[in-house]
Protein backbone atom coordinates (compact mmCIF):
# COMPACT_ATOMS: atom_id res chain seq x y z
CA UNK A 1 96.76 131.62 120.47
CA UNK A 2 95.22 127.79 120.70
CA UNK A 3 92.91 126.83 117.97
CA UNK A 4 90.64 124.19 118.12
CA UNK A 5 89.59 122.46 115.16
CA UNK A 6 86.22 119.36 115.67
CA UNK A 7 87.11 116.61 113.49
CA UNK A 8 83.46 116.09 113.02
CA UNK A 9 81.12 118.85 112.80
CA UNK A 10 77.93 119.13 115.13
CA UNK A 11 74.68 118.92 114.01
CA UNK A 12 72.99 122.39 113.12
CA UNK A 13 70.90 121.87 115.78
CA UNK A 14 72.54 120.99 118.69
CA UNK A 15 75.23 123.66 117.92
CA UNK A 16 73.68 126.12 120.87
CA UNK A 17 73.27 123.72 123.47
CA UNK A 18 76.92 121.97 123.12
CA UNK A 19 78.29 125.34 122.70
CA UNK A 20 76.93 126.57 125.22
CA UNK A 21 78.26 123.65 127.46
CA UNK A 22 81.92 124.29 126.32
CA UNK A 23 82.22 127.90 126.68
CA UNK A 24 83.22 127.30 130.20
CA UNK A 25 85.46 124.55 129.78
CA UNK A 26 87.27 126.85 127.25
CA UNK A 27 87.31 129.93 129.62
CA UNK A 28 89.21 127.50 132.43
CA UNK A 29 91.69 126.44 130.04
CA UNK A 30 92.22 130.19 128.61
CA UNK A 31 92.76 131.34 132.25
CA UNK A 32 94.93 127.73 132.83
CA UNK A 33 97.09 128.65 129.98
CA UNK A 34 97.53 132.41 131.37
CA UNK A 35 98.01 131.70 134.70
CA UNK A 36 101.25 129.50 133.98
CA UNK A 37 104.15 131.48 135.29
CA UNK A 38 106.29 129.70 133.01
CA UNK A 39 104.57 130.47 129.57
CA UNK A 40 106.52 131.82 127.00
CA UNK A 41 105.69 135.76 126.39
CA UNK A 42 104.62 136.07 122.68
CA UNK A 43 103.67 138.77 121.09
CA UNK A 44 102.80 141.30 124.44
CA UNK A 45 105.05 142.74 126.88
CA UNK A 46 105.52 141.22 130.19
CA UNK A 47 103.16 141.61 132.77
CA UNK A 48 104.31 142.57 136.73
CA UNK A 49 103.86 139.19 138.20
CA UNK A 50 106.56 137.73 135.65
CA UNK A 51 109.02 140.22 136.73
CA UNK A 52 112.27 138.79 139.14
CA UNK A 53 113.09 140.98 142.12
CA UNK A 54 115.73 143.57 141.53
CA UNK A 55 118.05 141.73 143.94
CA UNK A 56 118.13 138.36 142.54
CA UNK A 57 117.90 135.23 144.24
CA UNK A 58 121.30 134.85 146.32
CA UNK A 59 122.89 132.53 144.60
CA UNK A 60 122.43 134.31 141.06
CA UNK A 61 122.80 137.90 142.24
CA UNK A 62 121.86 140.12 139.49
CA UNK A 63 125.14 142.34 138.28
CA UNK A 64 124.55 146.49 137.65
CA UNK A 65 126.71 148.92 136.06
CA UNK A 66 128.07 150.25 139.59
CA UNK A 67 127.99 146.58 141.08
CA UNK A 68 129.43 143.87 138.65
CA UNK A 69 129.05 140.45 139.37
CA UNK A 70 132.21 137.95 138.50
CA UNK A 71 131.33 135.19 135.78
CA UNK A 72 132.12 131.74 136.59
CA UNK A 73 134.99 130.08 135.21
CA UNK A 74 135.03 130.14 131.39
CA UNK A 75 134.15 127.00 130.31
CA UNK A 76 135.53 126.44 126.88
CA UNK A 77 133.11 125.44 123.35
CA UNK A 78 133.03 125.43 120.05
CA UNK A 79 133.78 128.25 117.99
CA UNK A 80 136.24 129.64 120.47
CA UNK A 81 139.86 130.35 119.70
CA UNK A 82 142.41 129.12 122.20
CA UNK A 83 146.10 130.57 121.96
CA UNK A 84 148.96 127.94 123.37
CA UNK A 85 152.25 128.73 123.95
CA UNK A 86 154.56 125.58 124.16
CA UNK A 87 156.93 126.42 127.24
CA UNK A 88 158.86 123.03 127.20
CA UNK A 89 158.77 120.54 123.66
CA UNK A 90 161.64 117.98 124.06
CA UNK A 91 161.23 114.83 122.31
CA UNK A 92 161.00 111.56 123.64
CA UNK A 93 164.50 109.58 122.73
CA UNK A 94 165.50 108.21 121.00
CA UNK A 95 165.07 111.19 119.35
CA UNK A 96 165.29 111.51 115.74
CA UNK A 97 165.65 114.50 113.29
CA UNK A 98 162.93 115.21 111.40
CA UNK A 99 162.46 117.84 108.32
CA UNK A 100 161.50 121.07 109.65
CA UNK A 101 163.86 121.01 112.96
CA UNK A 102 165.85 123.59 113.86
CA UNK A 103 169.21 122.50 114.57
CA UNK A 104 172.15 124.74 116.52
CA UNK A 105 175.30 124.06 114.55
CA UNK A 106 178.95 125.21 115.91
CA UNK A 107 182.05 124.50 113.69
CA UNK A 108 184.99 125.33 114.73
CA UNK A 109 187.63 125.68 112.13
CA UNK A 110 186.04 127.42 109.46
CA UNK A 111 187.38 129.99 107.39
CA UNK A 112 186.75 133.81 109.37
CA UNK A 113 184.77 135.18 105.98
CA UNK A 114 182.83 131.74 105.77
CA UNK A 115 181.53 130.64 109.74
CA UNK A 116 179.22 128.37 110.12
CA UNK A 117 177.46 129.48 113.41
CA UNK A 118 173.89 129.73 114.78
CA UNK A 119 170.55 127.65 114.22
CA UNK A 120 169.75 125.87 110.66
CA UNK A 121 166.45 124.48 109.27
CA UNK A 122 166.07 121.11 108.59
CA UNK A 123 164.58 121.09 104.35
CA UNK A 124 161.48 119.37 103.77
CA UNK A 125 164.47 116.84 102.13
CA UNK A 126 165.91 116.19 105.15
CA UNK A 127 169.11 118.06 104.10
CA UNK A 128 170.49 121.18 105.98
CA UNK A 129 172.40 124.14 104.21
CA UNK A 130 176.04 125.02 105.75
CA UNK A 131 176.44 127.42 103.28
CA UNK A 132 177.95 128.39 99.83
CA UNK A 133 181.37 127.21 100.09
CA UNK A 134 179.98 123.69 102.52
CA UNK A 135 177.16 122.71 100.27
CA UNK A 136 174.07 120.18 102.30
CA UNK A 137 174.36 117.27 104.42
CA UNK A 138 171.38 114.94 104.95
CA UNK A 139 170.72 114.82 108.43
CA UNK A 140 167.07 113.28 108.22
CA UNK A 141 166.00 110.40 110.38
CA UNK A 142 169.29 110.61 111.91
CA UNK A 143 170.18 111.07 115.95
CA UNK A 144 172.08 114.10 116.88
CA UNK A 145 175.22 112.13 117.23
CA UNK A 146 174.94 110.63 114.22
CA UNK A 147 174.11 113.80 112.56
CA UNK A 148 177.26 115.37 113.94
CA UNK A 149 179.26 112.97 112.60
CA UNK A 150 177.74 113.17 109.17
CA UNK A 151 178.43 117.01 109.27
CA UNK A 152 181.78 116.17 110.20
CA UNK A 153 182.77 113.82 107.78
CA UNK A 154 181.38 116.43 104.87
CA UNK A 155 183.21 119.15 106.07
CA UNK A 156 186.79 117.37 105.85
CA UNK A 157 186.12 117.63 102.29
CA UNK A 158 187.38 120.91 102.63
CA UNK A 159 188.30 121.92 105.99
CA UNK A 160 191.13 120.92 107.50
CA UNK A 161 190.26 119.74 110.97
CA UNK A 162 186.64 120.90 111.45
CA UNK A 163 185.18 120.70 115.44
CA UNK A 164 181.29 120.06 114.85
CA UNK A 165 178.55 120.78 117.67
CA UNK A 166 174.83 120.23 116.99
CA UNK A 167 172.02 120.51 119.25
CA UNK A 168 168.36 120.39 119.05
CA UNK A 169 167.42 124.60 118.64
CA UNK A 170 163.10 124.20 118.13
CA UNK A 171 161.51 121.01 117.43
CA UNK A 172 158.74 120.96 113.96
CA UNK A 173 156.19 120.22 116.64
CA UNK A 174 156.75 123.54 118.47
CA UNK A 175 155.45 125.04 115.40
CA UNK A 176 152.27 123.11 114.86
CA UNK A 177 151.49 123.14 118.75
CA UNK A 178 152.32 127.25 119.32
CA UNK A 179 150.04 129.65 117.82
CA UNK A 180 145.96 130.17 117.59
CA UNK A 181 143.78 127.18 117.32
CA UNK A 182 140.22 126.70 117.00
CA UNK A 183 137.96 124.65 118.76
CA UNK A 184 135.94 122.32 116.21
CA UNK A 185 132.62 121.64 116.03
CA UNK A 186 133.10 118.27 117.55
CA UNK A 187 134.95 119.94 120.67
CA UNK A 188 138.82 119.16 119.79
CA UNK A 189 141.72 121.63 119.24
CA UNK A 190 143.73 119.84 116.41
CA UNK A 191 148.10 119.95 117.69
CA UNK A 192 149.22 118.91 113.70
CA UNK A 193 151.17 115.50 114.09
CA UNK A 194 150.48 115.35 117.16
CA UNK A 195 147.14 114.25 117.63
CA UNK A 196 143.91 116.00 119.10
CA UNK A 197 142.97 117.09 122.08
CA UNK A 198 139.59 117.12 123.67
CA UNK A 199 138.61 120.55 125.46
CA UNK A 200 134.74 121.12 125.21
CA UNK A 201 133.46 121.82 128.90
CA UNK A 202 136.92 122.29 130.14
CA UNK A 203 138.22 125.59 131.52
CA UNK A 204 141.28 127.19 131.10
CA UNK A 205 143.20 125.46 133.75
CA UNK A 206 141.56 122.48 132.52
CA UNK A 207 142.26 122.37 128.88
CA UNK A 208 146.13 122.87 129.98
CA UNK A 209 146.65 120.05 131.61
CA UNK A 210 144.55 118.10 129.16
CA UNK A 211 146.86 118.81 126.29
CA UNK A 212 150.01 118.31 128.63
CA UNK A 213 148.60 115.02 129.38
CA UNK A 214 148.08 114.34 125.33
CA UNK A 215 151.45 115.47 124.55
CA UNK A 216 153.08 113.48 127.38
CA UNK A 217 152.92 110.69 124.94
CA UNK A 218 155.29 112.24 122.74
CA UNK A 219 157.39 114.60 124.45
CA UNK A 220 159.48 114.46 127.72
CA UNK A 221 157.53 116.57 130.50
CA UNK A 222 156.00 118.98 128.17
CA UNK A 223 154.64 122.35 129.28
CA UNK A 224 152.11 124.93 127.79
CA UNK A 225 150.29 127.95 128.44
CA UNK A 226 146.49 128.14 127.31
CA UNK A 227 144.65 131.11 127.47
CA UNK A 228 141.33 132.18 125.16
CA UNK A 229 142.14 134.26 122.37
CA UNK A 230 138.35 134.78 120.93
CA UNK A 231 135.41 134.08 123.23
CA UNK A 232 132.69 132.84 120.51
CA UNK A 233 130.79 130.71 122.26
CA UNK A 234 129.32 132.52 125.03
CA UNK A 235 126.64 135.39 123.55
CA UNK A 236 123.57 137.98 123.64
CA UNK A 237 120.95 139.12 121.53
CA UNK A 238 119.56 142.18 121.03
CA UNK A 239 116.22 142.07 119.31
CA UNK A 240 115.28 145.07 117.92
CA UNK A 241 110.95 144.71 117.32
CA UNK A 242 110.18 146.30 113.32
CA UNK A 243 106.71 147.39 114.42
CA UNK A 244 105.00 144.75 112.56
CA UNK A 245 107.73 144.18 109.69
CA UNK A 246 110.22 141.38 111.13
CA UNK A 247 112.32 141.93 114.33
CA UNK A 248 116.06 142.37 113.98
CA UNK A 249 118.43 139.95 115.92
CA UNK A 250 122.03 141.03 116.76
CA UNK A 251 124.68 138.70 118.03
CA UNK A 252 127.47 139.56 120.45
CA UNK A 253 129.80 137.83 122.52
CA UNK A 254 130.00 137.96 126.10
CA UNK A 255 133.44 139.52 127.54
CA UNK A 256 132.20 140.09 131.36
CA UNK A 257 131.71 143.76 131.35
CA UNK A 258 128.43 144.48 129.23
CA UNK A 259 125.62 146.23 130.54
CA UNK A 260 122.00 147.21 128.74
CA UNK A 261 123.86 150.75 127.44
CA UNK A 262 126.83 148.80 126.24
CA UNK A 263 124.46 146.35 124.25
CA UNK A 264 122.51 149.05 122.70
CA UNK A 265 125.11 151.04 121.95
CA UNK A 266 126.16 147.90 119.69
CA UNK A 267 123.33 148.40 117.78
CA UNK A 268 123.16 152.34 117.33
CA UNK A 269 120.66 153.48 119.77
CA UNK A 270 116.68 152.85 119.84
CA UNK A 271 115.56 153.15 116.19
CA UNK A 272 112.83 155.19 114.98
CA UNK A 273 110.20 152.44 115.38
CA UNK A 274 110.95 151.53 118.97
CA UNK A 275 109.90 152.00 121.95
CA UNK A 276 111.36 152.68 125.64
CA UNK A 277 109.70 149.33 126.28
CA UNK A 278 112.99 147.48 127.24
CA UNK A 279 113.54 143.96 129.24
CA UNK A 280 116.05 141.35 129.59
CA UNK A 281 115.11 138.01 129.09
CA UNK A 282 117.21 135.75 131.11
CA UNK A 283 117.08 131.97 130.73
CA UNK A 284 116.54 130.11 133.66
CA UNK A 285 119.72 129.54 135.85
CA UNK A 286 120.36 126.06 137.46
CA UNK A 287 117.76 124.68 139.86
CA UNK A 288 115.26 127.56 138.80
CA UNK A 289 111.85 127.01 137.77
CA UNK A 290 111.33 129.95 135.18
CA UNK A 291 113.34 132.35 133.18
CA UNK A 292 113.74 135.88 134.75
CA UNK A 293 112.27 139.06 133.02
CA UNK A 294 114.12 142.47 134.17
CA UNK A 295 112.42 145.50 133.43
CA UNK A 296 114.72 148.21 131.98
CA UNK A 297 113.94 151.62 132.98
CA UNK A 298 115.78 153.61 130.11
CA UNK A 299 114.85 157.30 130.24
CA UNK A 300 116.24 156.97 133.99
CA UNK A 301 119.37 155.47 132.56
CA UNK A 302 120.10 158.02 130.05
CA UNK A 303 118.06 160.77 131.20
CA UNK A 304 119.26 160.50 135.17
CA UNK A 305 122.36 158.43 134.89
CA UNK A 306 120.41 155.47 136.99
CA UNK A 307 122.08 152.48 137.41
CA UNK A 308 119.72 150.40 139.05
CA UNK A 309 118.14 149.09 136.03
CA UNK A 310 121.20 149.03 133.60
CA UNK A 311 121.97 145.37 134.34
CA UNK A 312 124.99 143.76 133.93
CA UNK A 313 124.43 141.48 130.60
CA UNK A 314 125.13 137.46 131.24
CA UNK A 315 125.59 134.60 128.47
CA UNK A 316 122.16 133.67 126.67
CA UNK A 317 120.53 137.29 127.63
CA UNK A 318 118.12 138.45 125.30
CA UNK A 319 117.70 142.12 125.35
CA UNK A 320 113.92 142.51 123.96
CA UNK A 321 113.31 146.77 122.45
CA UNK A 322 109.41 146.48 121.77
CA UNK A 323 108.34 148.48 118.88
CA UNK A 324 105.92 151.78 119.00
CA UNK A 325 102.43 150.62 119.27
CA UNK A 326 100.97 153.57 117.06
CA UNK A 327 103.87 152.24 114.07
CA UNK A 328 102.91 148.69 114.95
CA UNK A 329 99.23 149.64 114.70
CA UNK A 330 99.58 151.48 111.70
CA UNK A 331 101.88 148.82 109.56
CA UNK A 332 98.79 146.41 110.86
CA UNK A 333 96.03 148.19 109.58
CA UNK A 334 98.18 149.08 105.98
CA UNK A 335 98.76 145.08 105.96
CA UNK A 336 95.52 144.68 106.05
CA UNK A 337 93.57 147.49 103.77
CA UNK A 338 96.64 147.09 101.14
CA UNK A 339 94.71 143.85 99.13
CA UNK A 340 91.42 145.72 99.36
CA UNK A 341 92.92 149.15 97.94
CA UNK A 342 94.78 146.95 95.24
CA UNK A 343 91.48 144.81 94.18
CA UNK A 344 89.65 148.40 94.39
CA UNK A 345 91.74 149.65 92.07
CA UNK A 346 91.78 147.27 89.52
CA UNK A 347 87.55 146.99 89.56
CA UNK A 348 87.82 150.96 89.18
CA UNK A 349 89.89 150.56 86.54
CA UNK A 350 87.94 148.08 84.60
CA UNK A 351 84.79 150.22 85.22
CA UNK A 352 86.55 153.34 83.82
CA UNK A 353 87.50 151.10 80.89
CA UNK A 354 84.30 149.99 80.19
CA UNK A 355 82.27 153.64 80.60
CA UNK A 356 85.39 154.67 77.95
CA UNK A 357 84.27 151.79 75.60
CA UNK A 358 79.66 152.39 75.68
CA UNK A 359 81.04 155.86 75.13
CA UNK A 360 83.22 155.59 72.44
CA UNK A 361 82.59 152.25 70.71
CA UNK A 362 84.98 153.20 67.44
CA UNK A 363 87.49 153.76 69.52
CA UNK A 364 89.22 157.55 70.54
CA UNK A 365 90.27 157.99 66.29
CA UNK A 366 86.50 159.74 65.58
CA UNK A 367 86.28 161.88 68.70
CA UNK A 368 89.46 164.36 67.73
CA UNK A 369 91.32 162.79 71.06
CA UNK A 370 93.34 160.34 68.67
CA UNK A 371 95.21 163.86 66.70
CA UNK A 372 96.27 164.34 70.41
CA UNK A 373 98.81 161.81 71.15
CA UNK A 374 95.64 159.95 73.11
């Protein structure tokens, strides 16, 4: 509703005449304002001429339970949770160890119940353990080479001719790269020490070969696998009408398979102050003019297993369940006779008060009411 408010008020008597003049300006811009195919539906149900044809336009065919339509490419935003799998991590050389490395160490010449055999962590000190009877060698900062020959050189301690092999088993960046990661409100995935990556709008594929690219800095032909592990971004509402007292708004994500059952299913049926009422509000796709309104029909849906009308749900859909008008017109009229009953009674009970007091003026102790408990 438009209100219309005259900064300065008109004379007393030329009130008639001047409002007479503008009652039909007012009517044109009533029916202007209703006539807009456009217009935001507030507060009524939509009318026929507001309602898109069950097909669709062709380029945004409209999806059914029997008759899915395929989503485009996911395009990825924040709060979604991408997992990446680092296929290939080999550092750049010269390559240097760092703590948290995983080194494969092979000595031969050890003593049968003490071998030292298989992959060893790199300590946040930059030492690595060879066991009880070998002790630690520091091994940080150092090539593999040169760590080799460090290993070596301890081990003649107590060995008598000890054959040393190291290799590079997992690199610390593996761990901060593999794993879930979320996409931040400012659209990057964050890859630990090495750097962030920019993936907002991206797909999949896309967001792939934009972290290969980022890690191509550091590593020697690197290769990952991206895929979505929670789909957060892309929702639907269901908005459940209170009759009068508030609407309730549920949130869902989108997964490609939802229909108008599936959706209200999420939210336990129609409650006892709804109606069968039941559209889809559907923002505008690209090069549209105005958002599309499908009608639900839902005692064909559950009643006659129709699928016509139990619409495949799309990213942004707002599923609208319009409230009983007898509870909505009955929470209406209680909002508005509640202050009257409530200033009623108190006037009622100041009247009662006041008949008690002409009656009684000393009070309820002379009348035998105060022996009581009155």
């Amino acid at each position: 509703m438009t209100i219309f408010f005259l900064a300065n008020p008109i004379p007393r008597r030329q009130r008639p005449r001047d409002l007479a003049r503008a009652w039909p300006l007012a009517i044109a811009l009533i029916i202007l304002i209703g006539s807009n195919g456009c217009g935001t539906i507030a507060s009524r149900p939509p009318t026929p001429s507001e309602f898109v044809s069950l097909e669709g336009p062709p380029e945004h065919p409209v999806g059914r339970e029997l008759d899915m339509v395929s989503l485009p490419a996911y395009t990825i935003e924040p709060p979604d949770v991408l997992t990446i799998e680092a296929l290939r991590i080999v550092p750049k050389s010269p390559f240097r160890i760092r703590p948290l490395d995983t080194l494969q160490i092979d000595v031969e010449g050890t003593s049968l119940d003490q071998p030292i055999r298989g992959p060893h962590l790199v300590e946040p000190g930059g030492t690595v353990n060879l066991g009880p009877g070998y002790g630690r060698v520091k091994v940080s900062n150092l090539s593999l080479e040169e760590a080799r020959d460090a290993v070596e050189l301890h081990l003649r301690r107590t060995l008598r001719d000890p054959q040393v092999s190291i290799t590079l088993s997992e690199s610390a960046g593996l761990q901060q790269v593999t794993g879930q990661h979320i996409v931040s409100p400012d659209g990057y995935v964050n890859l630990g020490t090495y750097g962030q990556v920019f993936v907002t709008g991206l797909t999949v594929e896309g967001a792939r070969a934009a972290i290969e690219e980022h890690l191509a800095k550091y590593l020697e032909e690197p290769k990952v696998s991206v895929d979505v592990f929670s789909f957060n971004s892309k929702v639907y509402y269901v908005v459940t009408e209170g009759g009068g007292n508030g609407d309730n708004i549920n949130r869902f994500p989108v997964t490609g398979n939802e229909t108008v059952l599936t959706a209200i299913t999420q939210v336990n049926g129609l409650s006892q102050l709804s109606s069968k009422n039941i559209w889809i509000a559907r923002p505008a796709p690209d090069g549209a003019a105005c958002d599309q309104i499908l009608p639900v029909n839902w005692n064909d849906i559950v009643r006659g297993a129709d699928t016509s009308t139990n619409y495949q749900v799309l990213p942004g859909d707002r599923i609208f369940i319009e409230s009983d008008h007898w509870i909505a017109a009955n929470t209406t009229l209680n909002k508005i006779t509640a202050p009257f009953e409530r200033v009623l009674g108190f006037v009622l009970l100041g009247a009662n008060t006041t008949q008690t007091l002409q009656r009684f003026p000393g009070g309820l102790q002379g009348t035998g009411f105060g022996n009581q408990g009155f």
